[in-house]
PDB file of N, CA and C in Angstrom:
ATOM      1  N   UNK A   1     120.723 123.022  73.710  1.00  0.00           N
ATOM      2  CA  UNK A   1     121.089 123.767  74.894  1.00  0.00           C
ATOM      3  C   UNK A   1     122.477 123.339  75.323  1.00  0.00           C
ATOM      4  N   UNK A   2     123.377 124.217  76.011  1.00  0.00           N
ATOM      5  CA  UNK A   2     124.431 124.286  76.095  1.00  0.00           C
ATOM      6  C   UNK A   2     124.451 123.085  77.069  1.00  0.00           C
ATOM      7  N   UNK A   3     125.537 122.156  77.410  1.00  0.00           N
ATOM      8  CA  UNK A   3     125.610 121.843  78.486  1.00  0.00           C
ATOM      9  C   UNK A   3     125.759 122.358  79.785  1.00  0.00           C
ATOM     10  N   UNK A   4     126.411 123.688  79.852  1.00  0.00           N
ATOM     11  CA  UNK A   4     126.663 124.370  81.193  1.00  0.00           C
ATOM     12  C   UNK A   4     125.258 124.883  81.474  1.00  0.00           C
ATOM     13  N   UNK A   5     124.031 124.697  80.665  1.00  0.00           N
ATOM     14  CA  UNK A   5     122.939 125.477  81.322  1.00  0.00           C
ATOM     15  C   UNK A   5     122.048 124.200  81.908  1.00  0.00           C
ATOM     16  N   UNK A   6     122.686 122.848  81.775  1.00  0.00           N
ATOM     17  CA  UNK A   6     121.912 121.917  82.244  1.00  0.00           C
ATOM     18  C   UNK A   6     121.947 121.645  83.883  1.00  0.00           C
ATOM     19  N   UNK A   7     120.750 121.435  85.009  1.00  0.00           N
ATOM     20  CA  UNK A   7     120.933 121.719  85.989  1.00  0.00           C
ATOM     21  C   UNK A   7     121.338 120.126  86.749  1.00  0.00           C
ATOM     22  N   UNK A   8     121.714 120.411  88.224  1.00  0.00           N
ATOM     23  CA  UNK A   8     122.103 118.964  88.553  1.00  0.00           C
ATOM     24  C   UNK A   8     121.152 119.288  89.786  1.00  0.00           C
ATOM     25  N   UNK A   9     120.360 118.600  90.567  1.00  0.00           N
ATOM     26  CA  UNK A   9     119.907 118.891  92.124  1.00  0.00           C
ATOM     27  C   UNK A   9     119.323 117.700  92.303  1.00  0.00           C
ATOM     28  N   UNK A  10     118.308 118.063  93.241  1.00  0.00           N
ATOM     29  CA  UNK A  10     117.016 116.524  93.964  1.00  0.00           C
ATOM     30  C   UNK A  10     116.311 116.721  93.662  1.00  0.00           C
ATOM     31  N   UNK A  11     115.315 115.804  93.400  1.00  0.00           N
ATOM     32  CA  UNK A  11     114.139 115.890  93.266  1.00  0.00           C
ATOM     33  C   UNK A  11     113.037 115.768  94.985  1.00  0.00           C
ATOM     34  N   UNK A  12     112.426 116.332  94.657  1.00  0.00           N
ATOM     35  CA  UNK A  12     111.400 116.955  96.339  1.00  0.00           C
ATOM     36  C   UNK A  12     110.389 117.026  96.074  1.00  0.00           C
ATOM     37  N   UNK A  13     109.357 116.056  96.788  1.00  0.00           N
ATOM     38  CA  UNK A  13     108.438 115.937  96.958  1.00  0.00           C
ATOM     39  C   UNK A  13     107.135 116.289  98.263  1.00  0.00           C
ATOM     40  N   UNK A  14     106.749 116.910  97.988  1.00  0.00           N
ATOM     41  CA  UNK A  14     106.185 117.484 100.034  1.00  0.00           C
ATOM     42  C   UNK A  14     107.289 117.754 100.949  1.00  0.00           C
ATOM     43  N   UNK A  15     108.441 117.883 100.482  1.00  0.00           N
ATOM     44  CA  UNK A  15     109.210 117.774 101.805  1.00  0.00           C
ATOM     45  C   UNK A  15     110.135 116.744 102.406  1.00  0.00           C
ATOM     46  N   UNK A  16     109.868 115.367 100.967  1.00  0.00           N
ATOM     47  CA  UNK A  16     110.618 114.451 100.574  1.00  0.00           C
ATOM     48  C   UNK A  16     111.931 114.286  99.751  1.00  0.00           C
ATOM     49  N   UNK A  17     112.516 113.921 100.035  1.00  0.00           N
ATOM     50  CA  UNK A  17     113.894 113.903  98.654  1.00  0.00           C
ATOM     51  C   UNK A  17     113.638 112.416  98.232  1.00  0.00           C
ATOM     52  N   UNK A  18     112.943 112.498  96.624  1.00  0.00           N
ATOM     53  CA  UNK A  18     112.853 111.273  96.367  1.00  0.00           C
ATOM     54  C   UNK A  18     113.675 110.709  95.556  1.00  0.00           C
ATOM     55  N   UNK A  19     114.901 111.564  95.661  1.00  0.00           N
ATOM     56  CA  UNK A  19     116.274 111.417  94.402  1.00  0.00           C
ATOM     57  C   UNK A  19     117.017 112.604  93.639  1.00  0.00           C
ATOM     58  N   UNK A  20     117.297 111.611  92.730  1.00  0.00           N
ATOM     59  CA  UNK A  20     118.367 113.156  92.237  1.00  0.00           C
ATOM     60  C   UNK A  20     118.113 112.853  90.756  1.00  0.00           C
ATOM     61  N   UNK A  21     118.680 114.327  90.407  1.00  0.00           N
ATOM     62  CA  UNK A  21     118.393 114.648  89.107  1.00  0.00           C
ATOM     63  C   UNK A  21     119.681 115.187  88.483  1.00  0.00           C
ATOM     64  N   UNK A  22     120.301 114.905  87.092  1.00  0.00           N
ATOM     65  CA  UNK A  22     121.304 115.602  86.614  1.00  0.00           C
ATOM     66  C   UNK A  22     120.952 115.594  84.648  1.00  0.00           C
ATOM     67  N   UNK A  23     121.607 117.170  84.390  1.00  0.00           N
ATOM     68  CA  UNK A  23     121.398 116.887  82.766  1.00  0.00           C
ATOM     69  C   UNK A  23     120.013 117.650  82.765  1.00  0.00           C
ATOM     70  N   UNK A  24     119.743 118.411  83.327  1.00  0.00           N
ATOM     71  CA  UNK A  24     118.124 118.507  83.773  1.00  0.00           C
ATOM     72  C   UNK A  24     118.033 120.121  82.790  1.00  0.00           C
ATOM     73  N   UNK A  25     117.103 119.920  81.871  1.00  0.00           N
ATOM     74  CA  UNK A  25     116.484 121.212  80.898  1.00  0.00           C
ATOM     75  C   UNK A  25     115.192 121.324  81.879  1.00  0.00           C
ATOM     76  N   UNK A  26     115.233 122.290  82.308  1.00  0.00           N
ATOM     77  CA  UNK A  26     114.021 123.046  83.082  1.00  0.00           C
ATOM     78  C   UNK A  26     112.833 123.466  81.914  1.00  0.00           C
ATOM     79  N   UNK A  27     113.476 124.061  81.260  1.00  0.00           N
ATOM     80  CA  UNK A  27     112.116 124.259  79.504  1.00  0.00           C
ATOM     81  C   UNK A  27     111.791 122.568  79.183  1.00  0.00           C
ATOM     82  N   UNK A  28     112.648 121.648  79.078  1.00  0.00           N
ATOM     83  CA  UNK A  28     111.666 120.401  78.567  1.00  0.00           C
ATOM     84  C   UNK A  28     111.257 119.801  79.842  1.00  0.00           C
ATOM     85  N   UNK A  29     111.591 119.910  80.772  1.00  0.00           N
ATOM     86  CA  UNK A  29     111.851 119.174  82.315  1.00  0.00           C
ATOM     87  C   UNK A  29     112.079 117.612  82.050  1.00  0.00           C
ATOM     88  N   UNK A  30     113.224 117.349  81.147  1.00  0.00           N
ATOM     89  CA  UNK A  30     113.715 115.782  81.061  1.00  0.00           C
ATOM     90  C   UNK A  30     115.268 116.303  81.250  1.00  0.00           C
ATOM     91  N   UNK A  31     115.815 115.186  81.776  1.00  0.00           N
ATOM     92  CA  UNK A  31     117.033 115.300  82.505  1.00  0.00           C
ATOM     93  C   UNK A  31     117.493 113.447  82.854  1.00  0.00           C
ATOM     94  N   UNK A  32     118.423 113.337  83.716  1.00  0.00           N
ATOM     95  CA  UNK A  32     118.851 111.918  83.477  1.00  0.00           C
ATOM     96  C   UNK A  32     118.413 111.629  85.237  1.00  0.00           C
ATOM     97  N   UNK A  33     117.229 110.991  85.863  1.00  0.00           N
ATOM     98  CA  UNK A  33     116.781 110.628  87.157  1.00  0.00           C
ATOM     99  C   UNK A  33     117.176 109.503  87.904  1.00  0.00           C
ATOM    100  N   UNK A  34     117.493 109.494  88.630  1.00  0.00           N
ATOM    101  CA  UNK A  34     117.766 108.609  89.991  1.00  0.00           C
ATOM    102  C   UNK A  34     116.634 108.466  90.687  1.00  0.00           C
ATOM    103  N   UNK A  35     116.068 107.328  91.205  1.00  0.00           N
ATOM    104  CA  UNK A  35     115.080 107.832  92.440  1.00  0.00           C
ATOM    105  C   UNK A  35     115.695 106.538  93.501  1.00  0.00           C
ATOM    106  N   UNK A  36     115.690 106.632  94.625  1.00  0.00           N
ATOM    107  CA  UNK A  36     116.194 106.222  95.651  1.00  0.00           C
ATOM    108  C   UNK A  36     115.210 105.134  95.911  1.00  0.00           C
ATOM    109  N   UNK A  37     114.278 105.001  96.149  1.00  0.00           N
ATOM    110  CA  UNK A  37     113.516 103.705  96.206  1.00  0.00           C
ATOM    111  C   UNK A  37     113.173 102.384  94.987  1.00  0.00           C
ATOM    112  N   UNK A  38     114.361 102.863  93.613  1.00  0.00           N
ATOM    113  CA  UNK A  38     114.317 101.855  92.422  1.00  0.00           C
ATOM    114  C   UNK A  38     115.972 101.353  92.715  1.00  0.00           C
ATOM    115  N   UNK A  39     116.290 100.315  91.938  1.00  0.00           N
ATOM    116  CA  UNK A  39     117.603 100.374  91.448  1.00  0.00           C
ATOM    117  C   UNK A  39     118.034 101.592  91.168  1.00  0.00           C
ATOM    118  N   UNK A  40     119.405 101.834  91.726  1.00  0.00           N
ATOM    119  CA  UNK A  40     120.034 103.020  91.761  1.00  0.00           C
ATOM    120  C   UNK A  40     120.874 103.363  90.915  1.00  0.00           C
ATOM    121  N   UNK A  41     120.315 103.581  89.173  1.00  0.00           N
ATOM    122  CA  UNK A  41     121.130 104.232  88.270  1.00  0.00           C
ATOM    123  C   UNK A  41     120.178 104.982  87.829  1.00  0.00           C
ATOM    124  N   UNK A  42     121.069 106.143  86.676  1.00  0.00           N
ATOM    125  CA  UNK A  42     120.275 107.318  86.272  1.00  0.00           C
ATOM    126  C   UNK A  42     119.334 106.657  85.064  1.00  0.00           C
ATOM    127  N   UNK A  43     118.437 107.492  84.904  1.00  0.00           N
ATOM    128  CA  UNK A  43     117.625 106.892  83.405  1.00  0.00           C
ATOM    129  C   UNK A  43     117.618 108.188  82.727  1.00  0.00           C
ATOM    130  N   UNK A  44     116.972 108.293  81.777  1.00  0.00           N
ATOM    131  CA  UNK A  44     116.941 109.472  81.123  1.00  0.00           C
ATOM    132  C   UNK A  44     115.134 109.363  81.188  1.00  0.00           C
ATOM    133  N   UNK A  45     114.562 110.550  81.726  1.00  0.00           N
ATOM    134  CA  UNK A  45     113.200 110.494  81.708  1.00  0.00           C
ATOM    135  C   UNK A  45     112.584 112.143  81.744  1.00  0.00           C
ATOM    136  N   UNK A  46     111.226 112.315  81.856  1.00  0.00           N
ATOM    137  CA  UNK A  46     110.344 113.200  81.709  1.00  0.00           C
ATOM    138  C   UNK A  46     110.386 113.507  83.692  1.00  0.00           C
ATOM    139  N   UNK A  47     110.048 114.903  84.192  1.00  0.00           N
ATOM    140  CA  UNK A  47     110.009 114.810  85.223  1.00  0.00           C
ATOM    141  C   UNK A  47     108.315 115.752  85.658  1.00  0.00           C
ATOM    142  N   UNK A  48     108.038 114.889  86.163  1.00  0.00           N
ATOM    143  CA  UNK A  48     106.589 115.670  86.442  1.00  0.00           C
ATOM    144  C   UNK A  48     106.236 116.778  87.076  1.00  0.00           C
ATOM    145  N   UNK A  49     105.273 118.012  86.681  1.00  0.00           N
ATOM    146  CA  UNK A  49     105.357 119.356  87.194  1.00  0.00           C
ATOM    147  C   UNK A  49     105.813 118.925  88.476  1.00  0.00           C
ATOM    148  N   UNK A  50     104.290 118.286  89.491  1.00  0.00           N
ATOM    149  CA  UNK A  50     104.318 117.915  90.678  1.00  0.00           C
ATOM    150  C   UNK A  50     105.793 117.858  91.669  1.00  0.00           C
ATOM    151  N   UNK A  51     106.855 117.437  90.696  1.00  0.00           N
ATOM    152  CA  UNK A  51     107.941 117.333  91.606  1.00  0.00           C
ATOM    153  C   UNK A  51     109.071 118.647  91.376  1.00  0.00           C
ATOM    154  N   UNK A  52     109.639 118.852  92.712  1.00  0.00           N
ATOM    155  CA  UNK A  52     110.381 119.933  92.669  1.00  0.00           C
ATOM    156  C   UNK A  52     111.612 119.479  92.137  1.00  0.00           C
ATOM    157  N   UNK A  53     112.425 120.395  91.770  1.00  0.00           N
ATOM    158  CA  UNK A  53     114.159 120.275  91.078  1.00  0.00           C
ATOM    159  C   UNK A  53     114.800 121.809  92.316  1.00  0.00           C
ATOM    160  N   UNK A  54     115.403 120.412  93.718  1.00  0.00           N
ATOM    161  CA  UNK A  54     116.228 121.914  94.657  1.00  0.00           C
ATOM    162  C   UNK A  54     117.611 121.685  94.494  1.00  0.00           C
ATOM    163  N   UNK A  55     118.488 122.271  94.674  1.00  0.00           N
ATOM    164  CA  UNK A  55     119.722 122.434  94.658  1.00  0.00           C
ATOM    165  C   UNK A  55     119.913 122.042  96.043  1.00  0.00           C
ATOM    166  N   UNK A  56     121.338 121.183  96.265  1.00  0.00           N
ATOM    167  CA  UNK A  56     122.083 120.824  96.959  1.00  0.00           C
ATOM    168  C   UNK A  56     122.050 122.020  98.098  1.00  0.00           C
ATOM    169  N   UNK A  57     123.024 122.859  97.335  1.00  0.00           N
ATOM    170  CA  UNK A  57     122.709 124.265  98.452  1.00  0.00           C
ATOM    171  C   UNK A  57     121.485 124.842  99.214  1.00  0.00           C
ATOM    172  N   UNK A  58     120.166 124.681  98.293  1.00  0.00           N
ATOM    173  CA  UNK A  58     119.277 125.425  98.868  1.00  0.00           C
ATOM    174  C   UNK A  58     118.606 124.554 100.232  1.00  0.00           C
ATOM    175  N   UNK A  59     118.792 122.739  99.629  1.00  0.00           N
ATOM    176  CA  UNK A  59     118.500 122.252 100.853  1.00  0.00           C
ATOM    177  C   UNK A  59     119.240 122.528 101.913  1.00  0.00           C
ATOM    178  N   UNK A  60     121.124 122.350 101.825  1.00  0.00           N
ATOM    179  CA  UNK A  60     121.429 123.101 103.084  1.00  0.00           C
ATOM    180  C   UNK A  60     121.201 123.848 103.613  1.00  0.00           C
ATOM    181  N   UNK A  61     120.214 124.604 102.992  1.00  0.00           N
ATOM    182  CA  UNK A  61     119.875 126.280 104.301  1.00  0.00           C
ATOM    183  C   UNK A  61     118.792 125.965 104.995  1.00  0.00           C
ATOM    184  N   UNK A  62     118.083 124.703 104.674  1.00  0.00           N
ATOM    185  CA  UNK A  62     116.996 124.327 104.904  1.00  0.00           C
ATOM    186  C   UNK A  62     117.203 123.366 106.165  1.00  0.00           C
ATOM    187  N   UNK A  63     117.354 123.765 107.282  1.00  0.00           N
ATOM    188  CA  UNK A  63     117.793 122.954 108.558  1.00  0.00           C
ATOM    189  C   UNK A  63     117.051 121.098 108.716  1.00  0.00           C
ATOM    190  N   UNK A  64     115.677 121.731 108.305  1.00  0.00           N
ATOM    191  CA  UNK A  64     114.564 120.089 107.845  1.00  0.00           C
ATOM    192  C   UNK A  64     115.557 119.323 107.134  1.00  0.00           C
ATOM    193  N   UNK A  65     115.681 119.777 105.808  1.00  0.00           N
ATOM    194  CA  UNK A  65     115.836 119.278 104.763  1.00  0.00           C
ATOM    195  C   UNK A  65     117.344 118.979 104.352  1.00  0.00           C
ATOM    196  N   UNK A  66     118.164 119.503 105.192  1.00  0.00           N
ATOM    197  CA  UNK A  66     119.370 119.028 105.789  1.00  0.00           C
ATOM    198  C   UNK A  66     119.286 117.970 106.108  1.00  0.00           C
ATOM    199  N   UNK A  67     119.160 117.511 107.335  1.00  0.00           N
ATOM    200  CA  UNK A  67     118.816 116.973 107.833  1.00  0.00           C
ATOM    201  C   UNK A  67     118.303 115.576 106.906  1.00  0.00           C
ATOM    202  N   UNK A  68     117.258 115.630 106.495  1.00  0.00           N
ATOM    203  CA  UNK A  68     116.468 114.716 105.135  1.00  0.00           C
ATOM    204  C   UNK A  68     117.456 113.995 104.694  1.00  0.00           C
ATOM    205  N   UNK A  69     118.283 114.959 104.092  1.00  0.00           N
ATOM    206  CA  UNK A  69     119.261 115.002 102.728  1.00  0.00           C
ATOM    207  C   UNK A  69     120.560 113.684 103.442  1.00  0.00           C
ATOM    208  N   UNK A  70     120.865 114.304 104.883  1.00  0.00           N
ATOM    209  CA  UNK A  70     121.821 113.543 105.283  1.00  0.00           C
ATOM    210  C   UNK A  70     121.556 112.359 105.516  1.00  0.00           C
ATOM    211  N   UNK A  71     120.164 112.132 106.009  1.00  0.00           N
ATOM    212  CA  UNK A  71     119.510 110.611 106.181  1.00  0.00           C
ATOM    213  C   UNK A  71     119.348 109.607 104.650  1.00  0.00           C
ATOM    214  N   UNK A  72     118.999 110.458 103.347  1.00  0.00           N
ATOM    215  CA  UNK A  72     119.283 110.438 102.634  1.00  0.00           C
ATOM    216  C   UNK A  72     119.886 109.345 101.808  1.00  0.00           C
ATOM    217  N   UNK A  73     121.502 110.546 101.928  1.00  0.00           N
ATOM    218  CA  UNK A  73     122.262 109.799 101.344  1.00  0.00           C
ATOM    219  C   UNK A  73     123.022 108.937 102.701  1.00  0.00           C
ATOM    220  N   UNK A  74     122.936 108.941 104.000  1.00  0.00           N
ATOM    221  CA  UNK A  74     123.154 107.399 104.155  1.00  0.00           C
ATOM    222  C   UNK A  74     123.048 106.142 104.181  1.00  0.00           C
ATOM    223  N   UNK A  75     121.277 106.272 103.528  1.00  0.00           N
ATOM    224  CA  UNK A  75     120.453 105.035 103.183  1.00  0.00           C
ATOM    225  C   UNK A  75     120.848 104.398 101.989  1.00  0.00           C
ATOM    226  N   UNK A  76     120.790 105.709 100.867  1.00  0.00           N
ATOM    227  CA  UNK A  76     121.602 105.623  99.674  1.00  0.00           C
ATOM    228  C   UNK A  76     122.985 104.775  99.568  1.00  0.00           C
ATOM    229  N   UNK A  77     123.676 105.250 100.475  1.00  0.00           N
ATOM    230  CA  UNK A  77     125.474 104.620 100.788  1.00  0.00           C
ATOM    231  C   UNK A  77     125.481 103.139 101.423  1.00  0.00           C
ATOM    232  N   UNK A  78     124.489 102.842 101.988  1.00  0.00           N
ATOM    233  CA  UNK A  78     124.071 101.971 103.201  1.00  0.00           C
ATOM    234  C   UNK A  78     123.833 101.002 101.834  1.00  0.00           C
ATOM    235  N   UNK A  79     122.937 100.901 101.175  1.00  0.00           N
ATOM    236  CA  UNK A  79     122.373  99.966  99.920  1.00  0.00           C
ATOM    237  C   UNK A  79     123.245  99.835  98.867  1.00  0.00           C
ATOM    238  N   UNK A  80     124.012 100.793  98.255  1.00  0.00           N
ATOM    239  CA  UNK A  80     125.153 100.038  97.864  1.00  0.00           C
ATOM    240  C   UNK A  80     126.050  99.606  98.259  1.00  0.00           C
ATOM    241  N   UNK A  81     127.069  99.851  99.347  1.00  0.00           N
ATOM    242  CA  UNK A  81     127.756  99.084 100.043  1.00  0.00           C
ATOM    243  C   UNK A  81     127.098  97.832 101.292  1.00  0.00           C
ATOM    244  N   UNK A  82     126.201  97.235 100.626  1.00  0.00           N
ATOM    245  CA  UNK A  82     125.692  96.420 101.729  1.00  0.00           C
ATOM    246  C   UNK A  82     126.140  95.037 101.826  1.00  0.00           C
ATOM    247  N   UNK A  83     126.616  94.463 100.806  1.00  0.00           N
ATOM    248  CA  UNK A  83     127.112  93.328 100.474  1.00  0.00           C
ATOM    249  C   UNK A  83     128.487  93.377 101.333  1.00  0.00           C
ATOM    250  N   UNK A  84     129.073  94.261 101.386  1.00  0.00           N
ATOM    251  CA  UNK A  84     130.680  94.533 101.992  1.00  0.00           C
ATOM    252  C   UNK A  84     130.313  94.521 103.401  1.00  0.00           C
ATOM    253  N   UNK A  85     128.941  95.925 103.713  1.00  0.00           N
ATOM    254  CA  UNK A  85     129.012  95.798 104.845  1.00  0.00           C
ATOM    255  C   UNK A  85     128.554  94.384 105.933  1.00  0.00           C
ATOM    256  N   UNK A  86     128.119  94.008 105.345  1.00  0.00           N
ATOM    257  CA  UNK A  86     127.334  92.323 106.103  1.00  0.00           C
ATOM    258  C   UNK A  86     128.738  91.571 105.976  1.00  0.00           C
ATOM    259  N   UNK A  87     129.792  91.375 104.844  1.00  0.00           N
ATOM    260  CA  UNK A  87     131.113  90.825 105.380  1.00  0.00           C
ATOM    261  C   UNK A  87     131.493  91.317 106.332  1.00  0.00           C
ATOM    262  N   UNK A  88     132.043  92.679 106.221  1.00  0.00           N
ATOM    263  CA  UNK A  88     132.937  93.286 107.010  1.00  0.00           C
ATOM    264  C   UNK A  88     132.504  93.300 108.839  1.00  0.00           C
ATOM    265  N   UNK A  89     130.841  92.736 108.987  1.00  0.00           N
ATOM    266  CA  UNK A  89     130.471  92.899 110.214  1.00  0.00           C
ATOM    267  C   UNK A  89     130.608  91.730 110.657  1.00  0.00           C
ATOM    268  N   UNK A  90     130.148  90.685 109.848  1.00  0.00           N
ATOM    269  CA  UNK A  90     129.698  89.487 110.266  1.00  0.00           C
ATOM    270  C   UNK A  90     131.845  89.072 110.648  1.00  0.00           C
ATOM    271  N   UNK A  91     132.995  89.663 110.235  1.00  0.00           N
ATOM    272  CA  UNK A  91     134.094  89.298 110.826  1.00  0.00           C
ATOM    273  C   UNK A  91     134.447  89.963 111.973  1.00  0.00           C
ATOM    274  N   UNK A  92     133.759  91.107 112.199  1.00  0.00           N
ATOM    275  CA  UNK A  92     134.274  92.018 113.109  1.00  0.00           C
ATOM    276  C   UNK A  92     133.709  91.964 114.340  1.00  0.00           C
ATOM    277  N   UNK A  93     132.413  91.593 114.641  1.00  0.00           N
ATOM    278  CA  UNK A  93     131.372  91.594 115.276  1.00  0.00           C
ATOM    279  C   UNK A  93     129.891  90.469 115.364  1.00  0.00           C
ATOM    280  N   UNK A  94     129.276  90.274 114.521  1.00  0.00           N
ATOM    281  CA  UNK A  94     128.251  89.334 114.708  1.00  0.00           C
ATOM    282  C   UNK A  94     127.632  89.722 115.734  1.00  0.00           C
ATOM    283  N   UNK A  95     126.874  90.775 115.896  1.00  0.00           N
ATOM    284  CA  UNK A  95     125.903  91.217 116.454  1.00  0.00           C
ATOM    285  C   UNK A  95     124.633  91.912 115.826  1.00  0.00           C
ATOM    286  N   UNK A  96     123.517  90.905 115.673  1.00  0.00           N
ATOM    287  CA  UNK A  96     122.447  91.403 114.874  1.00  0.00           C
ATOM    288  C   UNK A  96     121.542  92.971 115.120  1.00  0.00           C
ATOM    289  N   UNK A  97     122.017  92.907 116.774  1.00  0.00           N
ATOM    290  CA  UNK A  97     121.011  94.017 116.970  1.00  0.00           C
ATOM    291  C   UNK A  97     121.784  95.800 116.657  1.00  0.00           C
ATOM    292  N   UNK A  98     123.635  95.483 116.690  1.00  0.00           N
ATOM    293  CA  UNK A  98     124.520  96.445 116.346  1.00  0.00           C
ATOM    294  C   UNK A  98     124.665  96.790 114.758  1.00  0.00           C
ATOM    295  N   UNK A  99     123.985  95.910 113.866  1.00  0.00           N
ATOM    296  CA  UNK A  99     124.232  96.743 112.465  1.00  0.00           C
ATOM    297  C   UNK A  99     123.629  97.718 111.918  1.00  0.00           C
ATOM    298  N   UNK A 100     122.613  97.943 112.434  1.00  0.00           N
ATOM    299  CA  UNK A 100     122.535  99.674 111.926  1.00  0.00           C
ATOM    300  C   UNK A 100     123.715 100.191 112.394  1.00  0.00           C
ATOM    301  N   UNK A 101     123.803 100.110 114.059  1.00  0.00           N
ATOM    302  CA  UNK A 101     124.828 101.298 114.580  1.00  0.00           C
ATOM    303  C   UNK A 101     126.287 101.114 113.451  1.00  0.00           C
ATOM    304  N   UNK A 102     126.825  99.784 113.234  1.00  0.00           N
ATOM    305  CA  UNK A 102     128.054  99.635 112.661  1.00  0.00           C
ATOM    306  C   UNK A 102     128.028 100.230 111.172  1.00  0.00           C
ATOM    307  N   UNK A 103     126.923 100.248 110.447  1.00  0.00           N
ATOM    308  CA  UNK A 103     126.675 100.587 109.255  1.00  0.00           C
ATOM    309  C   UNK A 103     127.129 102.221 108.985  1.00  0.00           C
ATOM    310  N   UNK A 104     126.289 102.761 110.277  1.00  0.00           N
ATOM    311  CA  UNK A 104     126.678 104.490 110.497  1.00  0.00           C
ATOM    312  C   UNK A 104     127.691 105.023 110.627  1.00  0.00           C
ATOM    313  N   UNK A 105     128.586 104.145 111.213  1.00  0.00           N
ATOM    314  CA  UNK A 105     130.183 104.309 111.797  1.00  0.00           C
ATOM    315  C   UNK A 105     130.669 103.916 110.792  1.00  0.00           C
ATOM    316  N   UNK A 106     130.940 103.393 110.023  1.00  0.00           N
ATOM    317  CA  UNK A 106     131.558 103.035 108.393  1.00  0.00           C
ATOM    318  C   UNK A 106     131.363 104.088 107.826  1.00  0.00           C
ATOM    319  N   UNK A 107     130.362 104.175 107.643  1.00  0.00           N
ATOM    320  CA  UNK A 107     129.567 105.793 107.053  1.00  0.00           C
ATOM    321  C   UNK A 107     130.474 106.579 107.272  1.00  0.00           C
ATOM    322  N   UNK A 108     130.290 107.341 108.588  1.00  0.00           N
ATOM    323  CA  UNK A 108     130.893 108.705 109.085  1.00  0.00           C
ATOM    324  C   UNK A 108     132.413 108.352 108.673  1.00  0.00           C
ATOM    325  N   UNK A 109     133.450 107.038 109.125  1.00  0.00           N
ATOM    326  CA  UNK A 109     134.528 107.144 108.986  1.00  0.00           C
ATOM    327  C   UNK A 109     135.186 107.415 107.106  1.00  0.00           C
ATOM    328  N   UNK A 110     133.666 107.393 106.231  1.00  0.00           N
ATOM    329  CA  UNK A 110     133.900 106.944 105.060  1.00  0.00           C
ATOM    330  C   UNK A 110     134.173 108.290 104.507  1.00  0.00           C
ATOM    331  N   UNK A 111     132.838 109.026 105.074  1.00  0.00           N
ATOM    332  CA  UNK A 111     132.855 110.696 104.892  1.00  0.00           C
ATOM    333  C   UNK A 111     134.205 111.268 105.401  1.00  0.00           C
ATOM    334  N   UNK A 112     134.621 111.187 106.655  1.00  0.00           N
ATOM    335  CA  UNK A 112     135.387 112.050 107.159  1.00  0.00           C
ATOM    336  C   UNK A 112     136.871 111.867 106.478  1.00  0.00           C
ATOM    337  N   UNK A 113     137.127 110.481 105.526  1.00  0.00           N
ATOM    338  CA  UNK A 113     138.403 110.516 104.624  1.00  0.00           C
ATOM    339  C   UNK A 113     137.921 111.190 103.750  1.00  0.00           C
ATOM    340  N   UNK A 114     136.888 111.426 102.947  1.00  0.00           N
ATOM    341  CA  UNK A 114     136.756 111.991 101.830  1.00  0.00           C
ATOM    342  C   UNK A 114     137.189 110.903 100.621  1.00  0.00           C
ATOM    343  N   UNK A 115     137.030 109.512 101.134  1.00  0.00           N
ATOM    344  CA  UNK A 115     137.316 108.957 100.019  1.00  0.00           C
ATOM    345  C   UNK A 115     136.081 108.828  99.078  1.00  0.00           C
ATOM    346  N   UNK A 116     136.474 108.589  97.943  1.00  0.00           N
ATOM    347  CA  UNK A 116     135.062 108.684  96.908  1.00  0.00           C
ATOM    348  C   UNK A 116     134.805 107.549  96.686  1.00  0.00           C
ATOM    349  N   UNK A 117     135.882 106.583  96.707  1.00  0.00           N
ATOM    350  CA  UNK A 117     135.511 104.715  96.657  1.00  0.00           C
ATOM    351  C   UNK A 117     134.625 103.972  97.668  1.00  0.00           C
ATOM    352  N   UNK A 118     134.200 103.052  97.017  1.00  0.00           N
ATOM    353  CA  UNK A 118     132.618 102.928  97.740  1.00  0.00           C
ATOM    354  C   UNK A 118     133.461 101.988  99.126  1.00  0.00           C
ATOM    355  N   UNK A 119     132.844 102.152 100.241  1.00  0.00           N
ATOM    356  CA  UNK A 119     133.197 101.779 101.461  1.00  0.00           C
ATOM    357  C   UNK A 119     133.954 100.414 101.469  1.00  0.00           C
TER     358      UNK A 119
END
């Protein structure tokens, strides 16, 4: 199969995003998986009927699942940059009960450059 017919999206579970999927043959349903609650690299695996394959887009129309998606990937962003972020707080601040909030604000300022390098 061609590569351009291979799909990229999330994987969805009840209403869950339990990761992402890329490389994805819908006829074999193996593709290269992420799941957000393992170590966070792709594997190459089998994907079970049970779980859905949605597109990026279709969750955006999906106000829930928006939503989901954005919580998401800041948990996602949050766990790999966590080592930086516990430096970068523990100089700036040292306040145990403010690192979620500081974590989010890194976040948003990280998104709104559009930089692609990890925080």
């Amino acid at each position: 199969m061609a590569n351009e017919n291979k799909i990229r999206g999330y994987l969805v579970d009840q209403g869950k995003i339990l990761g992402e999927i890329k490389n994805y043959d819908p006829h074999s349903r193996n593709g290269e998986i992420r799941l957000y609650d393992t170590p966070l690299e792709f594997v190459y695996g089998y994907l079970p009927k049970d779980i859905n394959v949605v597109s990026e887009d279709e969750i955006k129309n999906d106000s829930r699942m928006r939503q989901e998606l954005e919580i998401t990937q800041f948990e996602v962003w949050r766990h790999i940059n966590i080592t930086k972020l516990i430096y970068d707080y523990d100089k700036v601040v040292r306040d145990t009960e403010n690192f979620d909030r500081f974590c989010y604000d890194v976040y948003k300022q990280f998104n709104e450059k559009g930089d692609e390098k990890n925080g």
